[in-house]
Protein backbone atom coordinates (compact mmCIF):
# COMPACT_ATOMS: atom_id res chain seq x y z
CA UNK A 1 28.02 -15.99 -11.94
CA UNK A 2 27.61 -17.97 -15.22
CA UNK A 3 25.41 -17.18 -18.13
CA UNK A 4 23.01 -19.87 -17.09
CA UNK A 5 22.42 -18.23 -13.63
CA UNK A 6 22.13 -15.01 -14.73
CA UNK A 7 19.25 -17.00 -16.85
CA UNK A 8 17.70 -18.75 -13.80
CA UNK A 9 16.55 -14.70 -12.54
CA UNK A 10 13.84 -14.89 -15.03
CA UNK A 11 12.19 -18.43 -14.09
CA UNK A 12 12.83 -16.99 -10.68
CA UNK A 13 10.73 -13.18 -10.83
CA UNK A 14 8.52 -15.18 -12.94
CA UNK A 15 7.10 -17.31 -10.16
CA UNK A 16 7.60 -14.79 -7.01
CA UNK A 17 5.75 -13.04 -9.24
CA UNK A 18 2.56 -14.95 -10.65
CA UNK A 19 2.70 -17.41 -7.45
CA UNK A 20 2.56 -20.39 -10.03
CA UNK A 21 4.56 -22.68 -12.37
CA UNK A 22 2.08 -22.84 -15.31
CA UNK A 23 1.57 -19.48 -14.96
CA UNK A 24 5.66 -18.46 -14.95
CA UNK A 25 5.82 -21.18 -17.49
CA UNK A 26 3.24 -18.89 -19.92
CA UNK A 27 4.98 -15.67 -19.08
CA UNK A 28 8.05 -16.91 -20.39
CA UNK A 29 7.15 -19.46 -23.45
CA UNK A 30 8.33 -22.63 -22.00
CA UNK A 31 7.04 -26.06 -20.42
CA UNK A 32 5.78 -26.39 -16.86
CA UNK A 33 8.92 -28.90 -16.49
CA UNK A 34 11.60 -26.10 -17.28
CA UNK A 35 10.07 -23.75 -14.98
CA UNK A 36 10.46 -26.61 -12.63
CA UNK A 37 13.77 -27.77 -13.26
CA UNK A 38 15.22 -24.37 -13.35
CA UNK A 39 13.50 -23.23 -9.82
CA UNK A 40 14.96 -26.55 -8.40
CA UNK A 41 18.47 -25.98 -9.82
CA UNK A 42 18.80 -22.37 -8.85
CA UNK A 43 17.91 -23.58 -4.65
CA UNK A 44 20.00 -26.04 -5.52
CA UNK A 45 23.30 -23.62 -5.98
CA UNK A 46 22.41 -21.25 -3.06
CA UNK A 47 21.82 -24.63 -0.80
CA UNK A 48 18.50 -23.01 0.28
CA UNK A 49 15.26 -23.46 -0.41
CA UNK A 50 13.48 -20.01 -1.64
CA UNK A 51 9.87 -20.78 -2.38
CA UNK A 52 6.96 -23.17 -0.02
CA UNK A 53 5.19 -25.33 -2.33
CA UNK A 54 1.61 -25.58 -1.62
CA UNK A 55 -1.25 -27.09 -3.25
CA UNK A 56 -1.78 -23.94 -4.71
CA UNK A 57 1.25 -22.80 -6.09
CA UNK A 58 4.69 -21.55 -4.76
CA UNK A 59 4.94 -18.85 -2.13
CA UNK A 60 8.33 -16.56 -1.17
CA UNK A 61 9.54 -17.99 2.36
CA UNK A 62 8.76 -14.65 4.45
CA UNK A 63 12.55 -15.19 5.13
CA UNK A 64 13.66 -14.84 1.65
CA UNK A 65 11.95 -11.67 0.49
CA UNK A 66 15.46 -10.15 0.69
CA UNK A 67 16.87 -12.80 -1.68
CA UNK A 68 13.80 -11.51 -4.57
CA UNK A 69 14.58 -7.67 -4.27
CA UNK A 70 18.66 -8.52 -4.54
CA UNK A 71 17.07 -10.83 -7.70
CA UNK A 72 15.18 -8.05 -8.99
CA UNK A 73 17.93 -5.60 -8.04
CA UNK A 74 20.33 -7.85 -10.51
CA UNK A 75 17.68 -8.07 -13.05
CA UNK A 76 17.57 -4.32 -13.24
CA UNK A 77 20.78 -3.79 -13.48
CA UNK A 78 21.47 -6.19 -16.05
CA UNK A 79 18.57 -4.46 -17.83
CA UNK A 80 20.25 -1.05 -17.37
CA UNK A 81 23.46 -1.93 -19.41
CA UNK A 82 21.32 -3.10 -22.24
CA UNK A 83 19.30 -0.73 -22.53
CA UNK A 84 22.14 2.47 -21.54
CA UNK A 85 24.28 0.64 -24.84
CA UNK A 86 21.08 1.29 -26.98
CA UNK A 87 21.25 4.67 -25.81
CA UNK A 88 17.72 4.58 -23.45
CA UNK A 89 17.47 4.48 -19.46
CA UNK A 90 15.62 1.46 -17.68
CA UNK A 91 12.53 0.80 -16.62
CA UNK A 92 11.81 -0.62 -13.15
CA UNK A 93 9.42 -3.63 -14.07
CA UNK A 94 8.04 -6.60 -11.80
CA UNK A 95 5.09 -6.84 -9.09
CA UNK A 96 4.67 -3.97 -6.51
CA UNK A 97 1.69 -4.52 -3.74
CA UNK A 98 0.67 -1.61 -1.86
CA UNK A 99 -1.50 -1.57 1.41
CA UNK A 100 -3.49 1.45 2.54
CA UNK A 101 -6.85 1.89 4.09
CA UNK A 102 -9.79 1.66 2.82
CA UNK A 103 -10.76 5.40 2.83
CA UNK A 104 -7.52 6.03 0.47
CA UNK A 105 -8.35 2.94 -1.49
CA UNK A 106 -11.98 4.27 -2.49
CA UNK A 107 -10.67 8.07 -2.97
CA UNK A 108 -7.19 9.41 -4.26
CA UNK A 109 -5.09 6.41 -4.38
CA UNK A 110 -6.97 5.06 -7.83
CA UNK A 111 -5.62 7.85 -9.15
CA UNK A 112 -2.49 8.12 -8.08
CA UNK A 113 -1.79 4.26 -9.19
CA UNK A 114 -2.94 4.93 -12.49
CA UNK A 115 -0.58 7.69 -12.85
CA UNK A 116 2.31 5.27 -11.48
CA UNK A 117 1.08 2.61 -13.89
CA UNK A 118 1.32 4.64 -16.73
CA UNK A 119 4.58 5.93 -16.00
CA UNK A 120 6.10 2.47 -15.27
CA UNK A 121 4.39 0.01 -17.45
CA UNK A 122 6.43 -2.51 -17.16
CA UNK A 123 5.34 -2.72 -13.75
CA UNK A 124 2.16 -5.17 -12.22
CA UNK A 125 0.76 -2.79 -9.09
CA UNK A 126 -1.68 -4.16 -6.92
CA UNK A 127 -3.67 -2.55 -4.06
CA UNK A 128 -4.44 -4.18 -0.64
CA UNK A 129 -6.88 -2.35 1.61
CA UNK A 130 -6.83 -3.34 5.59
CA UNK A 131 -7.61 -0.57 7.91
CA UNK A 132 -5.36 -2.99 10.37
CA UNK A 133 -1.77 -2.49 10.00
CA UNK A 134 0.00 -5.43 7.98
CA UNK A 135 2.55 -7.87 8.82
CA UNK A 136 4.75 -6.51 5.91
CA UNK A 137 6.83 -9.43 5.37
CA UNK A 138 4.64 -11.82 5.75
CA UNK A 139 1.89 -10.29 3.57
CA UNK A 140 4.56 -9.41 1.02
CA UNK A 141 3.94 -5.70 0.61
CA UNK A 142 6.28 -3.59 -0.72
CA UNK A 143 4.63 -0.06 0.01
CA UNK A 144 2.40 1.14 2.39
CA UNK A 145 -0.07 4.31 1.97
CA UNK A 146 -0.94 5.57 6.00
CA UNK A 147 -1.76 8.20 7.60
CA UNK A 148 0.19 8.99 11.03
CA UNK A 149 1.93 11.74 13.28
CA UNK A 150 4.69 9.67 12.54
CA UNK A 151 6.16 6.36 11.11
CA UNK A 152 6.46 3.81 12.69
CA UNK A 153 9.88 2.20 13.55
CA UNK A 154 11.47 -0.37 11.28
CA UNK A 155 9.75 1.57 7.75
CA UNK A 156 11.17 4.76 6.49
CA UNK A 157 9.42 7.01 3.53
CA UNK A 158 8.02 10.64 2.91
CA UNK A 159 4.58 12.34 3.92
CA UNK A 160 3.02 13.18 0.65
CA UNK A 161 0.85 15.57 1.70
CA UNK A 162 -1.96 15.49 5.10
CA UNK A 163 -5.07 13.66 5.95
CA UNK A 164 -7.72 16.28 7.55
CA UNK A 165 -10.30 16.13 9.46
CA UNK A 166 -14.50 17.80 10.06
CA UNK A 167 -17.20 17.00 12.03
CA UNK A 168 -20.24 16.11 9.35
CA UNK A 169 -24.13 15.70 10.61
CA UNK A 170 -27.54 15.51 8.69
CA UNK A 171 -30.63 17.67 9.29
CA UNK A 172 -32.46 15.98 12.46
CA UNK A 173 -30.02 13.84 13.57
CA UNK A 174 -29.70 12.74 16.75
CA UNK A 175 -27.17 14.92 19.48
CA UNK A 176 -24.58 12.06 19.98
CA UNK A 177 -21.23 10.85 18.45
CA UNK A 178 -20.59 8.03 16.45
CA UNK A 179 -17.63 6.00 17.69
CA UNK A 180 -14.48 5.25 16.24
CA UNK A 181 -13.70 1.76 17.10
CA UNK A 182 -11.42 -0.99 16.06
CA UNK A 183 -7.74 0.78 14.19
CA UNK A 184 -9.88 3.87 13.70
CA UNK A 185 -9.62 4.00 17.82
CA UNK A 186 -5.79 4.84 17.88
CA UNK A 187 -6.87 8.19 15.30
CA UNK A 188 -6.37 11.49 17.13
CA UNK A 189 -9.81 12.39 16.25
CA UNK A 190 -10.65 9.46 18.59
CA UNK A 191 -8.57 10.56 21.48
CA UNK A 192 -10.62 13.47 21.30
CA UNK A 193 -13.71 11.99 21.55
CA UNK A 194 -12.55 9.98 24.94
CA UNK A 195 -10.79 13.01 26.19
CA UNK A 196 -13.76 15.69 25.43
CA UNK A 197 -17.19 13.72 25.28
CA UNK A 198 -18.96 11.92 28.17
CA UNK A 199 -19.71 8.13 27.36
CA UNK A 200 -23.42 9.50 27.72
CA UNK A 201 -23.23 11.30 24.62
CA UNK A 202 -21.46 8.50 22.28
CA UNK A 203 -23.94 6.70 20.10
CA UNK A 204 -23.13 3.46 17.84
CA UNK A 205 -19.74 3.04 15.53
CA UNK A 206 -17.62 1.89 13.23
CA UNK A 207 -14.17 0.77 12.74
CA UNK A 208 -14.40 2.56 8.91
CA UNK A 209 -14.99 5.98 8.01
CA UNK A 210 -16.53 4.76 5.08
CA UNK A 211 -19.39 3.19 6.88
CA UNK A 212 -18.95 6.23 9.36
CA UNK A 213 -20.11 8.48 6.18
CA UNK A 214 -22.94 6.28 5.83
CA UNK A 215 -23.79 6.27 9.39
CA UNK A 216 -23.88 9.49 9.49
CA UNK A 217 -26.21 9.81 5.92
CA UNK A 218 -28.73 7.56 7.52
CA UNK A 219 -28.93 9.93 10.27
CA UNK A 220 -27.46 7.74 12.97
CA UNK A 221 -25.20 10.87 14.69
CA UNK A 222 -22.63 13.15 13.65
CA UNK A 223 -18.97 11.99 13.23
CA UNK A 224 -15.69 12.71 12.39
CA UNK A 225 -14.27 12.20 9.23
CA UNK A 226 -11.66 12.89 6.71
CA UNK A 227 -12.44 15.83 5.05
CA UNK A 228 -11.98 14.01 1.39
CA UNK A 229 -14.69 11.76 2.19
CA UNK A 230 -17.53 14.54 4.07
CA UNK A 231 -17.15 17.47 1.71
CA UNK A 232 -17.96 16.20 -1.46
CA UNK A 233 -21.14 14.24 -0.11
CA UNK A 234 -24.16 16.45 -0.61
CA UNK A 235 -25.99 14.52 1.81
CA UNK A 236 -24.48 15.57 4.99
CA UNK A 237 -22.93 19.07 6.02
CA UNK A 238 -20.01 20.15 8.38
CA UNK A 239 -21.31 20.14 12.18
CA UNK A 240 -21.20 23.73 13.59
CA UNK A 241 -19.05 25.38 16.37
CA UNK A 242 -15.26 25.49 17.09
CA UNK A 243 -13.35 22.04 16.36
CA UNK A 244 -9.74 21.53 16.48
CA UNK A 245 -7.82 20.59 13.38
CA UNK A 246 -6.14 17.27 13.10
CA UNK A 247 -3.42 17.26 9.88
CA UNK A 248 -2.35 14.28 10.12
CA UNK A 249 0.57 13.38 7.82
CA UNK A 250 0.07 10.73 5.10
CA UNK A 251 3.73 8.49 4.73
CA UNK A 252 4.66 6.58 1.23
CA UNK A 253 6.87 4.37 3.12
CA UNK A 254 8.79 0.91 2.86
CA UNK A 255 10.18 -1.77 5.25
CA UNK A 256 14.11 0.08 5.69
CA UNK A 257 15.57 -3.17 4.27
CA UNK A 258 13.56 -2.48 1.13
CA UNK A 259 14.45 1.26 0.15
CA UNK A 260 17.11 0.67 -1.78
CA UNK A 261 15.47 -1.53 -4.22
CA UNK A 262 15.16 0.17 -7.48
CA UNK A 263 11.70 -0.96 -8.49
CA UNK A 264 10.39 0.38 -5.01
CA UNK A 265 11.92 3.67 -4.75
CA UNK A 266 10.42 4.38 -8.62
CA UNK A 267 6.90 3.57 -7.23
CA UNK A 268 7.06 5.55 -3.69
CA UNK A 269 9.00 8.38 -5.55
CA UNK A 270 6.01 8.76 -8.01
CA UNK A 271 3.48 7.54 -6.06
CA UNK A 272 4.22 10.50 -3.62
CA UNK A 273 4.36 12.91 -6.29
CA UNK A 274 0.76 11.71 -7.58
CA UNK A 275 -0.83 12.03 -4.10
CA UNK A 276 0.65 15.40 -3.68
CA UNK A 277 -1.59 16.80 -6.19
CA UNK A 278 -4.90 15.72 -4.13
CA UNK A 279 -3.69 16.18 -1.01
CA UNK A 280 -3.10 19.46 1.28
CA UNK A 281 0.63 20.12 1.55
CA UNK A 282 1.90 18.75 4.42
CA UNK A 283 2.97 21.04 7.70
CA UNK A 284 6.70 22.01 7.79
């Protein structure tokens, strides 16, 4: 590859990145035209196009998100050399989105990115939170954040730590369950509910636990819910009598095609390391 190719990788990252020419165009100090030109000449050498225009900028073609990490990949590396001859190690830089729900996105995840961010700050994070599990490709996350007995096929990753699980009431609440419904209807917490509670004794729901907890505040029923989100809240108490315990495992994990890109191992590698610290060790 010649030295203007190895060039093109910028104007490249630059708009996967910011989803625009003007905006790629101020990242790098140039006109809206080069940006343009250079985009145009790069498809032109691979004979493929790599970005949908739209209206609204340029978009990845969900079939060339392989193409950006081996970009990125080659970016790195070329980064590496540089900075290995001035005697310091590389930083992975460049977007990373990661999805999780929205009980982890309102409790220890903040956290946890922060940490990431400062440790990488030559990376852009961004958080998505969807309860509903993601078309990965097409929503162009890089790491996901879930809890599960196990992951599913096609991703691969490490359990950081586990997810638990109480029963949490209010003083004169009513003797009935709040439902899990929508994703939160696949939890094992749920299954119990349909396997140990007559339909008699199940009140309204939710398809969050975060408006679950506030169900349960405004004295709607008791419910399950993770423990990280029921302890801490002063207006509701653990339900009494003998429940089971459900650890459920929480995965850092990446499409398998993705984990050897350099920029997402850093960020699952750390961000596992920063949930560990707010999470209960996971079971062996």
């Amino acid at each position: 590859m010649d030295q203007g190719n190895w060039d093109d990788l910028r104007f490249v990252l630059a708009v996967a990145d910011t989803g625009s020419v003007s905006a790629a165009a101020r990242r790098l100090g140039v006109t809206h035209g080069t940006v343009i030109r250079r985009i145009a000449a790069f498809e032109d050498r691979q004979g493929e196009p790599l970005f949908a225009r739209h209206a609204s900028g340029y978009t990845v073609l969900p079939e060339r998100q392989a193409v950006i990490e081996a970009v990125r990949d080659a970016e790195f590396a070329a980064l590496s050399v540089d900075r290995l001859m001035g005697g310091g190690g590389a930083e992975p830089r460049g977007a990373v989105r990661i999805t999780s729900t929205d009980t982890l996105c309102q409790t220890v995840l903040p956290r946890a990115v922060a940490a990431v961010q400062a440790r990488f700050p030559e990376l852009r994070l961004s958080l998505i939170c969807s309860n509903v599990a993601l078309d990965y490709t097409r929503a162009g996350v890089d790491v996901t954040v879930r809890p599960a007995m196990r992951l599913p096929e096609g991703l691969v990753g490490t359990a950081a730590g586990e997810l638990r699980f109480g029963v949490y009431t209010t003083p004169g609440a009513p003797d009935r369950w709040l439902a899990l419904e929508g994703p939160l209807g696949q939890s094992a917490p749920a299954a119990w509910i349909t396997r140990d509670v007559s339909a008699g004794d199940i009140g309204p729901g939710a398809d969050s636990f975060q408006v679950l907890r506030e169900m349960v505040a405004a004295g709607l029923g008791r419910s399950w819910l993770p423990s990280m989100l029921g302890d801490p809240d002063p207006r509701m108490a653990r339900w009494g009598g003998e429940m089971p315990d459900f650890p459920i495992p929480l995965w850092v994990a990446c499409q398998a095609d993705m984990a050897g890109s350099a920029r997402v191992r850093a960020v699952r590698s750390a961000l596992a390391e920063a949930l560990a610290e707010d999470l209960p060790p996971a079971s062996a």
